[in-house]
Protein backbone atom coordinates (compact mmCIF):
# COMPACT_ATOMS: atom_id res chain seq x y z
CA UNK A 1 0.00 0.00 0.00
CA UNK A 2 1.48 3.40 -1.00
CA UNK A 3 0.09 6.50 1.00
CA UNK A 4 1.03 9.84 -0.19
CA UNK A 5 0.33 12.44 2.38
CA UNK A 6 1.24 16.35 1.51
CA UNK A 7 2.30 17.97 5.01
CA UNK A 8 2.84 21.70 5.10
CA UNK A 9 6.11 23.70 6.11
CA UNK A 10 4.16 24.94 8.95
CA UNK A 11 5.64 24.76 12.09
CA UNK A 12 2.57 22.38 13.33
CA UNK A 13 1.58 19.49 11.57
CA UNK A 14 -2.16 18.76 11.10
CA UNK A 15 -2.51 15.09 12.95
CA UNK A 16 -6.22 14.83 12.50
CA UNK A 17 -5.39 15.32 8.87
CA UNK A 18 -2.53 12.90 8.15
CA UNK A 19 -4.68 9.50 10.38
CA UNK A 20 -7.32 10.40 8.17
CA UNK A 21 -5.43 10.32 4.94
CA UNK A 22 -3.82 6.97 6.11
CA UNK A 23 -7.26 5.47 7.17
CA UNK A 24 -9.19 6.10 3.74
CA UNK A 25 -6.19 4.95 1.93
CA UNK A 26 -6.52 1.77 4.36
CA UNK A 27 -10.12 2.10 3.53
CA UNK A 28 -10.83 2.06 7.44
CA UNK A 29 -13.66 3.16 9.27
CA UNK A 30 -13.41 6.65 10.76
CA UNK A 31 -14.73 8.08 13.82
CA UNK A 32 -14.39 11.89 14.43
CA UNK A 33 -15.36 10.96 18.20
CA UNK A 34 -11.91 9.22 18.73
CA UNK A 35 -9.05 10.83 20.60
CA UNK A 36 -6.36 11.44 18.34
CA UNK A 37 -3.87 8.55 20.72
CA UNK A 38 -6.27 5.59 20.35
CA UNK A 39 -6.87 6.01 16.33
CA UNK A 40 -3.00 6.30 16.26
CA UNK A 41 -3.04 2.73 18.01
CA UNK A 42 -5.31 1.48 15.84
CA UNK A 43 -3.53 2.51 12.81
CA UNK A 44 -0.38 1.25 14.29
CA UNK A 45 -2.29 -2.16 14.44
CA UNK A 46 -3.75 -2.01 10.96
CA UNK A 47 -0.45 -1.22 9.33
CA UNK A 48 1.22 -4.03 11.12
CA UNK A 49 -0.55 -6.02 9.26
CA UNK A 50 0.50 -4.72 5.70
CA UNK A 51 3.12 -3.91 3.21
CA UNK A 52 3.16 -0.42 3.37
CA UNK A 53 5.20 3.02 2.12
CA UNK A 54 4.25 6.37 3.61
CA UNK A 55 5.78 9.28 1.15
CA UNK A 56 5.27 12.52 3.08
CA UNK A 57 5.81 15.51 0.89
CA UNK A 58 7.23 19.35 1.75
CA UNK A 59 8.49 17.78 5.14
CA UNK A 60 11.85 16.89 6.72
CA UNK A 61 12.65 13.34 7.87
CA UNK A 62 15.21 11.80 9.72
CA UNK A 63 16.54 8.65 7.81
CA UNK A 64 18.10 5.87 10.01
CA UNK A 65 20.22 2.66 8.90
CA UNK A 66 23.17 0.51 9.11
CA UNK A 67 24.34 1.04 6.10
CA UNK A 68 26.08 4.54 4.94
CA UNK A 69 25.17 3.33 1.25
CA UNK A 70 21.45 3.93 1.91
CA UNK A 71 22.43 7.41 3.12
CA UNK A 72 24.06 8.21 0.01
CA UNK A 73 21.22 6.28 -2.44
CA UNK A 74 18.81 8.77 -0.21
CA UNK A 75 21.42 11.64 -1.13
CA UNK A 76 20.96 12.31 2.73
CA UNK A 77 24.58 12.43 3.51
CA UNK A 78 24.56 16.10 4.00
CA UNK A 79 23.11 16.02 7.22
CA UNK A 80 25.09 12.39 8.07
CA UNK A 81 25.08 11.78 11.83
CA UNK A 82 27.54 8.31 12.15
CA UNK A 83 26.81 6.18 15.45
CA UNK A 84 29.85 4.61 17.02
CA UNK A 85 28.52 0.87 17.46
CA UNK A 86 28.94 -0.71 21.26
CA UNK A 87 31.74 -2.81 22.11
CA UNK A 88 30.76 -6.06 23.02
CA UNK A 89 30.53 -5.92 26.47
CA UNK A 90 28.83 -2.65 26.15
CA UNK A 91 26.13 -3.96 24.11
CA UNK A 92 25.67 -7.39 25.92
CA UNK A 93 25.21 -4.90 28.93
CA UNK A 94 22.81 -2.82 27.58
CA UNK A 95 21.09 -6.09 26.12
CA UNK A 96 20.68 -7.43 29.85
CA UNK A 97 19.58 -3.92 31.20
CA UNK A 98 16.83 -3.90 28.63
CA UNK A 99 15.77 -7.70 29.96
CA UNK A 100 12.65 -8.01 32.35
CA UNK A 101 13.34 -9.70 35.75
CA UNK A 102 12.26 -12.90 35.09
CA UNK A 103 14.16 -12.81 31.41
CA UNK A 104 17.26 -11.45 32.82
CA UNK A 105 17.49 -14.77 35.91
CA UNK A 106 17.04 -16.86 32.70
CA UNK A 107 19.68 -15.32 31.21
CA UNK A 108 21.94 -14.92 34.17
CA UNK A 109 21.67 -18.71 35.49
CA UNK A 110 25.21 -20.09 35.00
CA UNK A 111 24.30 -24.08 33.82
CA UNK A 112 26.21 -25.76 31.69
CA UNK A 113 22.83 -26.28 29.47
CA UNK A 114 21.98 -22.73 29.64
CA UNK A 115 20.05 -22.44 25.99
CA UNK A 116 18.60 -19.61 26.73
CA UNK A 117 21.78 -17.22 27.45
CA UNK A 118 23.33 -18.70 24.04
CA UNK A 119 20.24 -17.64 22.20
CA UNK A 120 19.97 -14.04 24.07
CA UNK A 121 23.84 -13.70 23.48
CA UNK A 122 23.07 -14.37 19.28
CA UNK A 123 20.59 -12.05 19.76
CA UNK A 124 22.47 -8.94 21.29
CA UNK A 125 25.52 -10.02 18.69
CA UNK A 126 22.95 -9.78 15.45
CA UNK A 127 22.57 -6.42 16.29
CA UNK A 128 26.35 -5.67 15.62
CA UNK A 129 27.01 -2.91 18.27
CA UNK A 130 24.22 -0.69 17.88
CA UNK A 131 21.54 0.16 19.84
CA UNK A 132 18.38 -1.54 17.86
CA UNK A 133 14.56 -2.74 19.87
């Protein structure tokens, strides 16, 4: 699904404007009643669940990636802000701070058959340094 939404250069943008652009290109009911925060969860939910592009003209938007090629394919290496990636210590830290309780004793227990730590430690390595969700 493409959406193409045309945003002012005002200083505010018009919220109300841009959900409803986004649900009639959805082709979702709308409800004027709603507060703005629960029809932005439920197009949060509704665009999980599809292949989408949003192309937001006359606006500014920050680009982020791994790759400094994308930057350059973008031509948004003008404005290039490079993010030193986390040691590995630093990032299995950050990985175990980010753990709930109960995760983080699953993690932390010491057996010799400890799947679960080998599994969270490919996880916090597949993210190569950097900071990702």
């Amino acid at each position: 699904v493409v959406i193409f939404i045309e945003v002012s250069n005002s200083e505010t943008l018009n919220t109300v404007e841009i959900q409803q652009t986004i649900s009639e290109r959805l082709n979702l009911p709308w409800n004027d009643a709603e507060p703005i925060a629960k029809r932005a969860k439920f197009l949060i939910k509704a665009l999980t669940r599809k292949r989408f592009v949003i192309l937001l003209d006359d606006s500014k938007l920050i680009l982020t990636t791994r790759y400094r090629e994308v930057c350059f394919q973008m031509n948004a290496q003008r404005s290039l802000i490079e993010m030193r990636i986390l040691g590995n210590d630093a990032s299995w830290e950050l990985f175990l701070g980010k753990l709930s309780k109960e995760a983080s004793a699953s993690v932390g227990w010491l057996g010799s058959q400890n799947d679960t730590r080998e599994h969270a430690m490919k996880i916090a390595q597949s993210c190569g340094g950097l900071p990702l969700a």
